[in-house]
C-alpha atoms as a PDB file:
ATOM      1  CA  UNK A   1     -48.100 -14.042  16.491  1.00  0.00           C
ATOM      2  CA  UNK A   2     -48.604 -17.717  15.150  1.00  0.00           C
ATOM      3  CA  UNK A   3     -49.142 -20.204  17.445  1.00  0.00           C
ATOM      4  CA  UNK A   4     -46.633 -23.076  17.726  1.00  0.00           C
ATOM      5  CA  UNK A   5     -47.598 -26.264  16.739  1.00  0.00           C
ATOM      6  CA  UNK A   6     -46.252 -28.812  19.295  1.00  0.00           C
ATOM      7  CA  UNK A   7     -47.069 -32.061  17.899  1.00  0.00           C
ATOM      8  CA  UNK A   8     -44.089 -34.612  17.315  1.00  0.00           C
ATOM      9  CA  UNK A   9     -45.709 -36.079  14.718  1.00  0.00           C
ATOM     10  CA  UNK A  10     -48.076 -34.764  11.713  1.00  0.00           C
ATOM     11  CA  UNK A  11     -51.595 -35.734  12.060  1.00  0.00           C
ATOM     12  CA  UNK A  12     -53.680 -36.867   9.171  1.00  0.00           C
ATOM     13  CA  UNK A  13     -57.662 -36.337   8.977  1.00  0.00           C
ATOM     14  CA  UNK A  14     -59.290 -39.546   9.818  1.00  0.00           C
ATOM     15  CA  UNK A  15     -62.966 -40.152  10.499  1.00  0.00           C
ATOM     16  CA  UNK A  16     -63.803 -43.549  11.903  1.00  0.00           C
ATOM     17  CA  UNK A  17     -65.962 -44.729  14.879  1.00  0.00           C
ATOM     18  CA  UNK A  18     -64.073 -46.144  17.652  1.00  0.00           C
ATOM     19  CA  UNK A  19     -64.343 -47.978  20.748  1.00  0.00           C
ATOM     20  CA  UNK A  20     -62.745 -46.232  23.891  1.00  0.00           C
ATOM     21  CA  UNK A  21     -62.942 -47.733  27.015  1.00  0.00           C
ATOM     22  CA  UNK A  22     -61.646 -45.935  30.708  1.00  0.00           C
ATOM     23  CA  UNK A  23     -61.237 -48.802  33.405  1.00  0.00           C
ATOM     24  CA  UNK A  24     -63.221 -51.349  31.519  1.00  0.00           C
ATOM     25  CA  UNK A  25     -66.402 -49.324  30.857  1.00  0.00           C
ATOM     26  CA  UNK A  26     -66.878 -48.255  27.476  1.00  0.00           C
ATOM     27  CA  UNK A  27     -67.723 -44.957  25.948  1.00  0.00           C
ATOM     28  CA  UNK A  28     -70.871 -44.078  23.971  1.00  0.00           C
ATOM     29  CA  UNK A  29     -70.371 -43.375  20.266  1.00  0.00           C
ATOM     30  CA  UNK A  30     -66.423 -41.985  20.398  1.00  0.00           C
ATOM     31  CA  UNK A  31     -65.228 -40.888  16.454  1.00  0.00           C
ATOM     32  CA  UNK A  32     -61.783 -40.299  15.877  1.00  0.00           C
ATOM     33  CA  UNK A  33     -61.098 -36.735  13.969  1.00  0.00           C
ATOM     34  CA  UNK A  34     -57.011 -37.059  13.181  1.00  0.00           C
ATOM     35  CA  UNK A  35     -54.207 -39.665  13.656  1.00  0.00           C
ATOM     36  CA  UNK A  36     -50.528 -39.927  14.168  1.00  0.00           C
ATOM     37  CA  UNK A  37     -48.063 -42.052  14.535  1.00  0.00           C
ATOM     38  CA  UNK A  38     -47.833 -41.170  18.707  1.00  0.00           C
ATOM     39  CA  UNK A  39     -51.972 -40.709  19.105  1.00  0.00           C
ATOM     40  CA  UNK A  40     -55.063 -38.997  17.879  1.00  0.00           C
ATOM     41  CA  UNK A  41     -57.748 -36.799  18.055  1.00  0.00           C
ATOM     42  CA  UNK A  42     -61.382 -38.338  19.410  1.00  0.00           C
ATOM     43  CA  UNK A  43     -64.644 -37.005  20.006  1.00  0.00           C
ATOM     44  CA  UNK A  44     -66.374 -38.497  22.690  1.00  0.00           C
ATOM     45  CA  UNK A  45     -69.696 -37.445  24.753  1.00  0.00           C
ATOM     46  CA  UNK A  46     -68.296 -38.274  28.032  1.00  0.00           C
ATOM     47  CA  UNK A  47     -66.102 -35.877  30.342  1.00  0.00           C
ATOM     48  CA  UNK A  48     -62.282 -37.535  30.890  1.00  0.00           C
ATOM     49  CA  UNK A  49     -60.493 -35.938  33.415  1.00  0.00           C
ATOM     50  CA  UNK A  50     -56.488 -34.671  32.961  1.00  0.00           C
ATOM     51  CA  UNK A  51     -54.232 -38.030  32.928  1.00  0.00           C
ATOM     52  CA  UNK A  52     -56.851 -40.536  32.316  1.00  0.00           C
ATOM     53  CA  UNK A  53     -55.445 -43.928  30.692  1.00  0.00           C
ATOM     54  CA  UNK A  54     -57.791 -45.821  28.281  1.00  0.00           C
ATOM     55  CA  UNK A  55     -57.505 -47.726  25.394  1.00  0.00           C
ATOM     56  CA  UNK A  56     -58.790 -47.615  22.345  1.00  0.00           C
ATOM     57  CA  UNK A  57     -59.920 -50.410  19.313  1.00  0.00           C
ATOM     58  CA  UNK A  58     -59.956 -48.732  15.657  1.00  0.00           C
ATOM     59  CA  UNK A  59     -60.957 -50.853  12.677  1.00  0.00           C
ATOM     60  CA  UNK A  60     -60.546 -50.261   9.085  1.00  0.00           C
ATOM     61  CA  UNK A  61     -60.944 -51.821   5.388  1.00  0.00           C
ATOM     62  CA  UNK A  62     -58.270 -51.171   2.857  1.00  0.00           C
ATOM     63  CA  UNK A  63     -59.034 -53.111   0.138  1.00  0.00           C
ATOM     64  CA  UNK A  64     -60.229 -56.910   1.016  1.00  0.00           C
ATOM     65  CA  UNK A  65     -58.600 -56.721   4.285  1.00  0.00           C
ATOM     66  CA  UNK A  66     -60.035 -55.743   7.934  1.00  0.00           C
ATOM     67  CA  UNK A  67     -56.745 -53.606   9.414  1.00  0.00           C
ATOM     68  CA  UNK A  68     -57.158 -53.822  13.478  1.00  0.00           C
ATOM     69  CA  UNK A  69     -55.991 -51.293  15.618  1.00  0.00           C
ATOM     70  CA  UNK A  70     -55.758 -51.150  19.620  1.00  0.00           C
ATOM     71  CA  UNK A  71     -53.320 -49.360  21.961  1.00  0.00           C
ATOM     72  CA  UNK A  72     -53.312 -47.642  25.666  1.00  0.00           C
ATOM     73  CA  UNK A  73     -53.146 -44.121  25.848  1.00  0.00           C
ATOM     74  CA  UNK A  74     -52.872 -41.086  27.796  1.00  0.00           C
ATOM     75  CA  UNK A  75     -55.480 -37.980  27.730  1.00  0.00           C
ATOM     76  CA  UNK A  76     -53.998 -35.155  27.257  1.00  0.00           C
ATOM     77  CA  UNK A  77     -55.962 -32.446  26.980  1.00  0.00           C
ATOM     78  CA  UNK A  78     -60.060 -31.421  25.948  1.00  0.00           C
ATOM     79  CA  UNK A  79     -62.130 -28.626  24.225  1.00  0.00           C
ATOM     80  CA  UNK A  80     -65.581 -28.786  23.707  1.00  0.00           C
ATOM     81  CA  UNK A  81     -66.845 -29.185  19.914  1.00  0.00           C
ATOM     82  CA  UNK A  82     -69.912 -26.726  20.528  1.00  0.00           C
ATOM     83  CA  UNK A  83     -70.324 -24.539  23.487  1.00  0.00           C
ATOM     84  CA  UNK A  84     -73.804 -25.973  25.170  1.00  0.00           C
ATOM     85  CA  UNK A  85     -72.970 -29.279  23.898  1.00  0.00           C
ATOM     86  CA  UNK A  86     -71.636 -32.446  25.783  1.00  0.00           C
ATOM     87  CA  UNK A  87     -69.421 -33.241  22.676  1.00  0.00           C
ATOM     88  CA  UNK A  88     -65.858 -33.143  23.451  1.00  0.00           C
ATOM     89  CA  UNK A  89     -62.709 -33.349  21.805  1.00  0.00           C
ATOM     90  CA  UNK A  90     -59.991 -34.987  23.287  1.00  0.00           C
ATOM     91  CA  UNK A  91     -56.289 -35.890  22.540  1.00  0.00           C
ATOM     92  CA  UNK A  92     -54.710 -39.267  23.436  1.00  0.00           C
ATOM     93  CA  UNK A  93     -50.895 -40.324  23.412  1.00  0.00           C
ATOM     94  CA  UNK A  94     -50.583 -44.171  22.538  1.00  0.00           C
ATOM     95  CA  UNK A  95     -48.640 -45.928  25.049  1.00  0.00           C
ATOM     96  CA  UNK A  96     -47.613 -49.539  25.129  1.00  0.00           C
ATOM     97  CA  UNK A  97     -48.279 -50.970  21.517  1.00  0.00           C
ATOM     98  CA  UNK A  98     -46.765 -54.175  20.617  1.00  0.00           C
ATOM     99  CA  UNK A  99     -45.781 -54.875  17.132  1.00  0.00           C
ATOM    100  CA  UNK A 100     -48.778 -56.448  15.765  1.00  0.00           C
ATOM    101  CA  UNK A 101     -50.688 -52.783  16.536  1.00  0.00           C
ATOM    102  CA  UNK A 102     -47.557 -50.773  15.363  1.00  0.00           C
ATOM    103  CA  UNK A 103     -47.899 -52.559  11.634  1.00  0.00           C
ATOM    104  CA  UNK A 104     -51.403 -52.137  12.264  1.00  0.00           C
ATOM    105  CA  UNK A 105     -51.026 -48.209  12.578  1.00  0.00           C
ATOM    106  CA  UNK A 106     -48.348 -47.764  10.013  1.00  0.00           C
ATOM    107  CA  UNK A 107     -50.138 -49.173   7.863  1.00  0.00           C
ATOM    108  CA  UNK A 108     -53.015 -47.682   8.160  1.00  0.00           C
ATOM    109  CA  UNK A 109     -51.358 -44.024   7.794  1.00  0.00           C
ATOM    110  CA  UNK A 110     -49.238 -44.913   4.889  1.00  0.00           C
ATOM    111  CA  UNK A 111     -52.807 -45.557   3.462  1.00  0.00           C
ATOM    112  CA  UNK A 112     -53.806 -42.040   4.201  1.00  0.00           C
ATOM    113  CA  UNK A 113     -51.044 -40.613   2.990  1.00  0.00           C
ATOM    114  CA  UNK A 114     -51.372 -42.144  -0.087  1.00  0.00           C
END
């Protein structure tokens, strides 16, 4: 039997470094993997428990122009990328974005999906 996929929203492959921060400290060398319109896939070498609130900074070229992202978000859930590794993959829920990082994010995916 297929596994159903739960995700509101589609995600699109997206590799970018990112800056993650938990309570002001930030993480070492966190990638992002996928992104939607309500979050994202990271991989991050630090352990985040169950309901952890963060936020996270995102930056991207298209064209001649520097897009910015940042919003708050919610860990959901973990896997490891490698068994014996510290790598993890995690997936975050953005919370609280204002406009400025909503335009930011939409347009950013409607340049994926291009």
């Amino acid at each position: 039997m297929l596994k159903q996929n739960r995700r509101k929203y589609p995600r699109l492959l997206f590799k970018a470094k990112v800056e993650v921060s938990i309570a002001g400290r930030k993480l070492s060398s966190s990638i992002c993997e996928n992104i939607s319109v309500g979050g994202m896939c990271l991989i991050v070498n630090d352990f985040l428990p169950e309901d952890v609130y963060g936020n996270v900074v995102l930056e991207k070229k298209i064209g001649k122009t520097l897009i910015t992202f940042e919003s708050k978000f919610l860990r959901l859930w973990d896997k490891l990328v490698k068994p014996g590794k510290s790598s993890r993959y995690i997936g975050v829920k953005f919370l609280e974005m204002n406009e400025k990082n909503a335009s930011a994010l939409s347009t950013l995916i409607s340049n994926l999906s291009a």
